[in-house]
Protein backbone atom coordinates (compact mmCIF):
# COMPACT_ATOMS: atom_id res chain seq x y z
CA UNK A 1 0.00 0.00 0.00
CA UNK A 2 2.69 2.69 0.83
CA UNK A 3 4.60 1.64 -2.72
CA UNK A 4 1.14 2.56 -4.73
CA UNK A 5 0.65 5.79 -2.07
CA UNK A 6 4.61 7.17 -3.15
CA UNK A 7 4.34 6.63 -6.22
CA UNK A 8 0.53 8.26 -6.78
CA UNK A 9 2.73 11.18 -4.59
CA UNK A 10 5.83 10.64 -7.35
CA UNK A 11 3.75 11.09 -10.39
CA UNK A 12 1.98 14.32 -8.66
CA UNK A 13 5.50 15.55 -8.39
CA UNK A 14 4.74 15.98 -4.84
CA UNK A 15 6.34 14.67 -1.52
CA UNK A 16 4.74 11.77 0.34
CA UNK A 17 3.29 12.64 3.31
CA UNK A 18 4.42 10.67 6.42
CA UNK A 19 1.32 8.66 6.53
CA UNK A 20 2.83 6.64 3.53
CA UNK A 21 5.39 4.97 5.85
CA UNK A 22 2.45 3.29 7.68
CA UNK A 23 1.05 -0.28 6.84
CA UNK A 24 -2.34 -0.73 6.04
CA UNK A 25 -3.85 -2.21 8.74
CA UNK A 26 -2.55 0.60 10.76
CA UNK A 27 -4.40 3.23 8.07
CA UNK A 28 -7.70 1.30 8.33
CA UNK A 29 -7.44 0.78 11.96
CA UNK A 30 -6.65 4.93 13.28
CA UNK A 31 -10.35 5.92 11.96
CA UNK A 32 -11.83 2.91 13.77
CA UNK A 33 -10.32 4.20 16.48
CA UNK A 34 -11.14 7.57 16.46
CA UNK A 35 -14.74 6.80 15.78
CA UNK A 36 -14.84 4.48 19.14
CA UNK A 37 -12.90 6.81 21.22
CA UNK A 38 -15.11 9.87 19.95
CA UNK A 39 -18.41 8.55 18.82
CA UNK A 40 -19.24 4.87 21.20
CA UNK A 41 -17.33 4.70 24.38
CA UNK A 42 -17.88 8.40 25.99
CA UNK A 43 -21.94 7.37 25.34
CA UNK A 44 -21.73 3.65 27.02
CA UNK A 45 -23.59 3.85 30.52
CA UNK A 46 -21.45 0.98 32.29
CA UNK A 47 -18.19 2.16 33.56
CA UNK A 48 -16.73 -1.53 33.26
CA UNK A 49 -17.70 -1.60 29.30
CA UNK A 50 -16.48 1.70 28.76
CA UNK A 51 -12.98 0.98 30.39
CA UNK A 52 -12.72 -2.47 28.97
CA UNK A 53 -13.12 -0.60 25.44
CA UNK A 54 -10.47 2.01 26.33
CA UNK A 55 -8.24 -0.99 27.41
CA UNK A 56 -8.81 -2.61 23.84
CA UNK A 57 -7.92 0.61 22.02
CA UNK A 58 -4.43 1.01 23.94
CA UNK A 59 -5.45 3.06 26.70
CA UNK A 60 -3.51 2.13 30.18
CA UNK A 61 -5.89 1.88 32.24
CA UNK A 62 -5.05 0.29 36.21
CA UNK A 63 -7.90 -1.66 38.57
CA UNK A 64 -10.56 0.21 39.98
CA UNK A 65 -10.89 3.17 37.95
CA UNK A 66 -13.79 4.80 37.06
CA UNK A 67 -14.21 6.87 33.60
CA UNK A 68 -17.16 9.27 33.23
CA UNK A 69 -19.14 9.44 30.45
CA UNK A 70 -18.31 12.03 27.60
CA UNK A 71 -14.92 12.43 28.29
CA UNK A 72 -12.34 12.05 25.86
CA UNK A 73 -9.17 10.55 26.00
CA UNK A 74 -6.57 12.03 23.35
CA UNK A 75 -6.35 8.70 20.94
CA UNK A 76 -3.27 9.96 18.76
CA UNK A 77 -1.11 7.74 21.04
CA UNK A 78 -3.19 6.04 23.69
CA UNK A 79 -0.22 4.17 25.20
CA UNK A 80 0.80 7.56 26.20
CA UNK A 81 -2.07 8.01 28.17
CA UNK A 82 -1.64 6.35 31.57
CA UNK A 83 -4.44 5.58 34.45
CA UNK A 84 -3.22 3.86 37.67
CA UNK A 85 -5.41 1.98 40.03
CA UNK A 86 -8.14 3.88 42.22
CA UNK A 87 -8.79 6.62 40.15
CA UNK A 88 -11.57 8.66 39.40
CA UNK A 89 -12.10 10.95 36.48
CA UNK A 90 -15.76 12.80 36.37
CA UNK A 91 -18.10 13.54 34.01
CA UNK A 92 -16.46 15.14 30.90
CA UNK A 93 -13.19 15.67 31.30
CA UNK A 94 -10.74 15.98 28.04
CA UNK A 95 -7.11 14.83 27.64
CA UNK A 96 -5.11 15.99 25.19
CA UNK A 97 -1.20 14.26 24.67
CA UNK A 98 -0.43 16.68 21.17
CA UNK A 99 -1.31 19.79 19.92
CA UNK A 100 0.52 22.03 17.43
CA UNK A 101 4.75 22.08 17.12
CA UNK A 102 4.18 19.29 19.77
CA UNK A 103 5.31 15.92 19.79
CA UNK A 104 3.16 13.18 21.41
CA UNK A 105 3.88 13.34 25.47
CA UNK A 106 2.50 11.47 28.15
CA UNK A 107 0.01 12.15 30.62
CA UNK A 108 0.20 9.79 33.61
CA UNK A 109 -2.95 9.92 36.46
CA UNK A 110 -1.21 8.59 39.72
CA UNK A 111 -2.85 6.13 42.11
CA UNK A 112 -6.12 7.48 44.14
CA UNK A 113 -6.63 10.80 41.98
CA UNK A 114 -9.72 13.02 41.61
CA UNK A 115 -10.13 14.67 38.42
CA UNK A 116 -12.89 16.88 38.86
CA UNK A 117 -16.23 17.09 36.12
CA UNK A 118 -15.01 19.04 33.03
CA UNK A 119 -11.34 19.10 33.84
CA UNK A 120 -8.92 19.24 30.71
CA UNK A 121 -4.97 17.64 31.21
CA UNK A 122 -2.47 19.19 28.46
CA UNK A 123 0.26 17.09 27.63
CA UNK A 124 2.48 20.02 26.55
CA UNK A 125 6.56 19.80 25.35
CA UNK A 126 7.43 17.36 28.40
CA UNK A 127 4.43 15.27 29.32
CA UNK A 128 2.37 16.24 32.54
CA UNK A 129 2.04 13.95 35.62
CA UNK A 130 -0.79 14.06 38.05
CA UNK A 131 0.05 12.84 41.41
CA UNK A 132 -1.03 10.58 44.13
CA UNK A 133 -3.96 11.06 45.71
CA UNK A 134 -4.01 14.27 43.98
CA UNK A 135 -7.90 16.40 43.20
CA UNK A 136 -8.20 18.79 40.39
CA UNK A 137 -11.27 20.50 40.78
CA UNK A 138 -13.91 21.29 38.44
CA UNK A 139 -12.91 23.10 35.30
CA UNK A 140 -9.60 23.19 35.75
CA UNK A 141 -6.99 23.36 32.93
CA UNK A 142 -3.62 21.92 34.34
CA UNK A 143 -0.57 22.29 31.96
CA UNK A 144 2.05 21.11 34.66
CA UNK A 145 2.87 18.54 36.51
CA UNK A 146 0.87 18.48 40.23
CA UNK A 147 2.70 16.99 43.77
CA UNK A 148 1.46 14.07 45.38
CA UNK A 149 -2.12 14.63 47.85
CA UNK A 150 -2.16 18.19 45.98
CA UNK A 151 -5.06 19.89 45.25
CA UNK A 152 -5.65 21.97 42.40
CA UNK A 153 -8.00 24.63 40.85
CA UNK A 154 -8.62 27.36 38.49
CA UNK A 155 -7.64 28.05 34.73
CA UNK A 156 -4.37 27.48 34.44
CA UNK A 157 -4.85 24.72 38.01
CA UNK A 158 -2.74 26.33 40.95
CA UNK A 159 -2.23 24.28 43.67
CA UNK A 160 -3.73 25.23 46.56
CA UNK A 161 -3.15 23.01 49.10
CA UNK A 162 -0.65 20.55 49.79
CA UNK A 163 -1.53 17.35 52.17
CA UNK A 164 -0.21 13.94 53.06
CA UNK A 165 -1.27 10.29 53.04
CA UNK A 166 -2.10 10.70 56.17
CA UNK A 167 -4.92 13.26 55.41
CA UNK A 168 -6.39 10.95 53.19
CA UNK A 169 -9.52 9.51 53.85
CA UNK A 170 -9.19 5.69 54.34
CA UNK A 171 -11.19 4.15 51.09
């Protein structure tokens, strides 16, 4: 397939674009993709389904996590993407792991985090971590990296408080 896609590209007198390079199962599977990620799992009303769909389309995705419904989960890379266990993200909330003059980075959710209804996680240049038993509150837009039992709020998030394990509410 990417012989017949160069040379179409050749006889155009025109470059390839980098999609050529790609086999193609991986051209006919990316839209299949996208339409799950976008269009079927943010509307399935069983948590379990909709994470054991995220699982088959590469997400990383830990025990005991629960996934609101209409949020979306940047598919360009979705090994990238990284849930650990005991996590919760609300209602709505966007990731995004690339955006313009951006390569793919990773956005890792650390074990027991809140990410409040409507929240959006930006990859940006170096890949964004939330941590441990971290809360981002509603709406928030966090570009960087947040400490461990922090919580965090506003557009762009500022932390606002920094706890411990020990303030943590046994689960």
């Amino acid at each position: 397939m990417s012989a017949l896609v160069k040379l179409y590209y050749k006889i155009r007198r025109k470059p390839a674009p980098p999609f050529a390079e790609h086999p193609l199962w991986l051209l006919l599977w990316k839209p299949v993709r996208k339409f799950l990620n976008v269009v079927v799992i943010p509307s399935v009303p069983y948590n379990c389904v909709r994470i054991g769909l995220y699982r088959l389309i590469g997400f990383r995705i830990g025990r005991h996590v629960f996934i609101g419904m209409r949020c979306y989960l940047d598919d360009m890379d979705p090994g990238k993407t990284v849930i650990e266990d005991n996590v919760t993200v609300s209602y709505g909330c966007f990731f995004a792991i690339h955006g313009i003059h951006q390569e793919h980075t990773s956005i890792v959710i650390r074990e027991g985090a809140y990410i409040g209804m409507r929240a959006n996680i930006l990859s940006g240049k170096t890949g964004i971590t939330v941590g441990r038993g971290s809360i981002i509150g509603a709406g928030a837009l966090v570009r960087e990296s947040t400490p461990d039992f922090s919580t965090c709020v506003g557009v762009p998030a500022r932390v606002i408080k920094i706890g411990s394990e020990e303030d943590q509410e046994p689960q």
